[in-house]
Structures are given as structure tokens and as C-alpha cells.
N, C-alpha and C. Protein backbone atom coordinates (compact mmCIF):
# COMPACT_ATOMS: atom_id res chain seq x y z
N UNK A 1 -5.99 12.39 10.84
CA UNK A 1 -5.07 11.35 10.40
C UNK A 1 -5.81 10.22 9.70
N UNK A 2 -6.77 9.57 10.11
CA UNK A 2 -7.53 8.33 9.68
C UNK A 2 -8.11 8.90 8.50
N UNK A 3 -8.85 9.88 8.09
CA UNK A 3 -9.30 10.56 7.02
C UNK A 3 -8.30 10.97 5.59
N UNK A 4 -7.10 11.26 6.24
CA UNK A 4 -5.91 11.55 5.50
C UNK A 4 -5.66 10.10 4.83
N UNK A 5 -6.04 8.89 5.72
CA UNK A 5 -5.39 7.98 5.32
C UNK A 5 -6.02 7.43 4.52
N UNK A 6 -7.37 7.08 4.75
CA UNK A 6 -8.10 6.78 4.34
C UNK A 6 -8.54 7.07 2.72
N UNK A 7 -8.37 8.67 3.00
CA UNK A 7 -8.41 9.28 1.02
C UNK A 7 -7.36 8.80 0.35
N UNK A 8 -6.56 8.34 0.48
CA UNK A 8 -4.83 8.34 0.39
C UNK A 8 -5.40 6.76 -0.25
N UNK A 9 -5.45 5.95 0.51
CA UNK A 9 -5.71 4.49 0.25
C UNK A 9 -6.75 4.47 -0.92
N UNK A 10 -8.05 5.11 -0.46
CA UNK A 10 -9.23 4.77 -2.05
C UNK A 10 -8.91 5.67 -2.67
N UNK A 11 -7.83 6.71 -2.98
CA UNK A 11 -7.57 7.05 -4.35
C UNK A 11 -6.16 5.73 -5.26
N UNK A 12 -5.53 4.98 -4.38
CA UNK A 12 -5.10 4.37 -4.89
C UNK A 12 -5.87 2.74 -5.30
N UNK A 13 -6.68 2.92 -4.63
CA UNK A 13 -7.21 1.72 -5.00
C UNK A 13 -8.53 1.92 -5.85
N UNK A 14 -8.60 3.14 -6.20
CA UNK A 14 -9.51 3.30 -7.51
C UNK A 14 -8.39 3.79 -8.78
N UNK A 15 -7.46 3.98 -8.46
CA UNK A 15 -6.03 3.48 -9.62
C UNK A 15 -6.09 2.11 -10.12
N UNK A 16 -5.81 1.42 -9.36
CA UNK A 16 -5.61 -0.08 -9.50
C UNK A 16 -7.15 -0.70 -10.26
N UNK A 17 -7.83 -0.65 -9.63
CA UNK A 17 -9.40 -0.61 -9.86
C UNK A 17 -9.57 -0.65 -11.61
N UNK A 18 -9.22 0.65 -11.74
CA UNK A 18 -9.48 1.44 -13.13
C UNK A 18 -8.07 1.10 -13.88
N UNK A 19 -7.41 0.04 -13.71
CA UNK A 19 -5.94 -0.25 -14.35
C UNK A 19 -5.34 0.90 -14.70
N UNK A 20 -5.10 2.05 -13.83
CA UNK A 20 -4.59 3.10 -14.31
C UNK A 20 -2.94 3.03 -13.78
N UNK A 21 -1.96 3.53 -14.14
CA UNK A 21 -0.14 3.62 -13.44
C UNK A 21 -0.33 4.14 -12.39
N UNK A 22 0.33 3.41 -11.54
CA UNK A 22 0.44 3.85 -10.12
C UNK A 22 1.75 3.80 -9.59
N UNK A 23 2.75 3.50 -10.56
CA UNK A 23 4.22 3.65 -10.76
C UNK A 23 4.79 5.21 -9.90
N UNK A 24 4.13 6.00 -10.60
CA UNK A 24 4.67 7.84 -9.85
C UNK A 24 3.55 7.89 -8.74
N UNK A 25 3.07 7.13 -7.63
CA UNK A 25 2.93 7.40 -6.44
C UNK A 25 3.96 6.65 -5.69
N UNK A 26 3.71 7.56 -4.43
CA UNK A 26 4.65 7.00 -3.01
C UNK A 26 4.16 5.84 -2.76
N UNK A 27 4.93 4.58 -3.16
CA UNK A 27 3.93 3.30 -2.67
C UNK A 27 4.58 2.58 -1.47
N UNK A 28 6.02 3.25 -0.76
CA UNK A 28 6.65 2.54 0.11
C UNK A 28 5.72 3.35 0.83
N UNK A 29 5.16 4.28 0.94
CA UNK A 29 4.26 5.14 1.93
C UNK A 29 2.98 4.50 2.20
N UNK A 30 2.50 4.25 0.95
CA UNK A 30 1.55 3.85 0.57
C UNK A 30 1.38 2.32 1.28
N UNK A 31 2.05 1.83 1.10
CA UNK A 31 2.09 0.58 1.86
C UNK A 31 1.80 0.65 3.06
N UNK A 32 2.72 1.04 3.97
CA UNK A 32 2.63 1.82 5.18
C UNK A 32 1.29 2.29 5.72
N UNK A 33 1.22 3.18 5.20
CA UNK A 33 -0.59 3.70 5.48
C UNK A 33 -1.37 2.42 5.40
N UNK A 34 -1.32 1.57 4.95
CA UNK A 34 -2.14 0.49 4.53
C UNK A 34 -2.11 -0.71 5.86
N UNK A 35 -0.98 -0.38 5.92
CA UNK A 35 -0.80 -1.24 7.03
C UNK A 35 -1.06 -0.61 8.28
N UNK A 36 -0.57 0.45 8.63
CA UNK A 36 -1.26 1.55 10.01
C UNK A 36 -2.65 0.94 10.10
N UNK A 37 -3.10 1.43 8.90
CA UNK A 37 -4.99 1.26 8.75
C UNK A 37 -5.40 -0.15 9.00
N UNK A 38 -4.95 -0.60 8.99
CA UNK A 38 -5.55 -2.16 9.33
C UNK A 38 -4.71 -2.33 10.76
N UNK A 39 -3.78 -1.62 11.29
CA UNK A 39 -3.94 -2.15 12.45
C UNK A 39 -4.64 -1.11 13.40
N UNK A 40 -5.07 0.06 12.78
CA UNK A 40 -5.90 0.55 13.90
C UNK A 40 -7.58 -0.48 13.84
N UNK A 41 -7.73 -1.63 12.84
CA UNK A 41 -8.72 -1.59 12.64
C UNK A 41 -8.67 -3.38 13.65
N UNK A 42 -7.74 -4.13 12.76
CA UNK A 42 -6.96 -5.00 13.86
C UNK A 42 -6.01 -5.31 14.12
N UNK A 43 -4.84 -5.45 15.10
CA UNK A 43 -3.64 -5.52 14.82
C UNK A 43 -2.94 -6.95 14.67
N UNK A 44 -3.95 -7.95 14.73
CA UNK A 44 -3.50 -9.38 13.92
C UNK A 44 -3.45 -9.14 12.62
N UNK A 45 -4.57 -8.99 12.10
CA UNK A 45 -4.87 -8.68 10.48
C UNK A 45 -3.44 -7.61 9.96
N UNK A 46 -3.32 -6.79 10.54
CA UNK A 46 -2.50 -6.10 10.29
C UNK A 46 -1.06 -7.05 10.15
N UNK A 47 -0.62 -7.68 11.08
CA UNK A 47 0.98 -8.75 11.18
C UNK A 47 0.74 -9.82 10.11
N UNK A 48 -0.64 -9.73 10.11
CA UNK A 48 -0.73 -11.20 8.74
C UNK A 48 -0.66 -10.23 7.42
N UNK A 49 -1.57 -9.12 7.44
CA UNK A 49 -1.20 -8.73 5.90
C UNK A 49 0.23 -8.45 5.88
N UNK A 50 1.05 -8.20 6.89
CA UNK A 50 2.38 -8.03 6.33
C UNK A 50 2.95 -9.06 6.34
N UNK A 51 2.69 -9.69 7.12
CA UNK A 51 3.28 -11.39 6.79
C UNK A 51 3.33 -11.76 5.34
N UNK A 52 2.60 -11.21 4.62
CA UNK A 52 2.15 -11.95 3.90
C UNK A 52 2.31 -10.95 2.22
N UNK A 53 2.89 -10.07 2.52
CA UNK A 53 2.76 -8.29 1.49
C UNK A 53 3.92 -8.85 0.87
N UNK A 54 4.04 -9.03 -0.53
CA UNK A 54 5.16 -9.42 -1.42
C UNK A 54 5.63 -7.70 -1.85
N UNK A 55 4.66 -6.81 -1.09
CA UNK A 55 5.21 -5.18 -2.19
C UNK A 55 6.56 -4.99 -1.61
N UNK A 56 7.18 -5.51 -0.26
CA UNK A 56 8.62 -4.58 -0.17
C UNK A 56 9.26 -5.29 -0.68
N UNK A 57 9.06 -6.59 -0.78
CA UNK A 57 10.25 -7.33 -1.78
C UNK A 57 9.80 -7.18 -3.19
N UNK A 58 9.13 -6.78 -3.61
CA UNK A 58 9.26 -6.16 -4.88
C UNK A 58 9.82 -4.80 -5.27
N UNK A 59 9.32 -3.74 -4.77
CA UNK A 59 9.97 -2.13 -4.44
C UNK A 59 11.61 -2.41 -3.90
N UNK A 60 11.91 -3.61 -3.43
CA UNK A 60 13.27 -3.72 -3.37
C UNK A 60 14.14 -4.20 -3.82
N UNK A 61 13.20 -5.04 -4.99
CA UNK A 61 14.41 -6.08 -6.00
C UNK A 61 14.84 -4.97 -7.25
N UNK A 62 16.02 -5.12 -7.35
CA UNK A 62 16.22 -4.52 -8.47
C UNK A 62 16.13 -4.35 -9.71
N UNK A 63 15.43 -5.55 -10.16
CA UNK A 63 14.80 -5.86 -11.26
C UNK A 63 13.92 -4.94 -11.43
N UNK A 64 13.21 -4.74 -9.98
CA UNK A 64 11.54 -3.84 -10.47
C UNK A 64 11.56 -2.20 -11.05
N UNK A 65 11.52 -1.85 -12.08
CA UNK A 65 11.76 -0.52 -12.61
C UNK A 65 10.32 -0.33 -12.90
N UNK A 66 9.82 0.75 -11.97
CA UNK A 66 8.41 0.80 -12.45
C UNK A 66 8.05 2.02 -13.13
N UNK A 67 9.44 2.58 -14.02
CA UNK A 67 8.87 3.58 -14.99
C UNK A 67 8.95 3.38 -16.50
């Protein structure tokens, strides 16, 4: 699982990295995993990065068309 997640996360963040579209990945998933992973790592860090994650209110406004 942590390995799964883990590849999952630095292939998207060598997307971003390399300004490449990251529009056609799972990013409500993606998020998710992101957040799992930081709270197996801490689970404050984890409530603050979501405290603090503008991605579901973006993936949820309707404005955002990311194709």
C-alpha cells in the first residue's frame, strides 16, 4: 500500500514539476492518497494540510473545467 502510494504521488509530482497536464489523472484520488500519506507520516500535518488544501474546492466549483 505505502509503495502504491507513494509511486502514485512522485509520478504526479514529477507532472507538476515538469509543467506537464495533469487534468486526465484521478486527482480527487490523488488528493486523498496525499493526505493518507501524510497522516501515516503525521496525523497533525495531515488535518493542517487539509485544513488548508484549496484542491476540493476547486475540483468542486463549477467553473473549474480542466479539459
Amino acid at each position: 500500500d505505502v509503495h502504491d502510494a507513494m509511486r502514485d504521488l512522485h509520478l504526479l509530482r514529477n507532472r507538476i514539476a515538469h509543467h506537464e497536464p495533469i487534468h486526465n489523472r484521478p486527482l480527487v484520488e490523488l488528493h486523498a492518497a496525499a493526505l493518507t500519506t501524510a497522516g501515516w507520516i503525521c496525523p497533525t500535518t495531515r488535518g493542517w494540510i487539509a485544513a488548508r488544501s484549496r484542491v476540493p474546492a476547486l475540483l468542486a466549483d463549477p467553473a473549474f473545467d480542466p479539459a
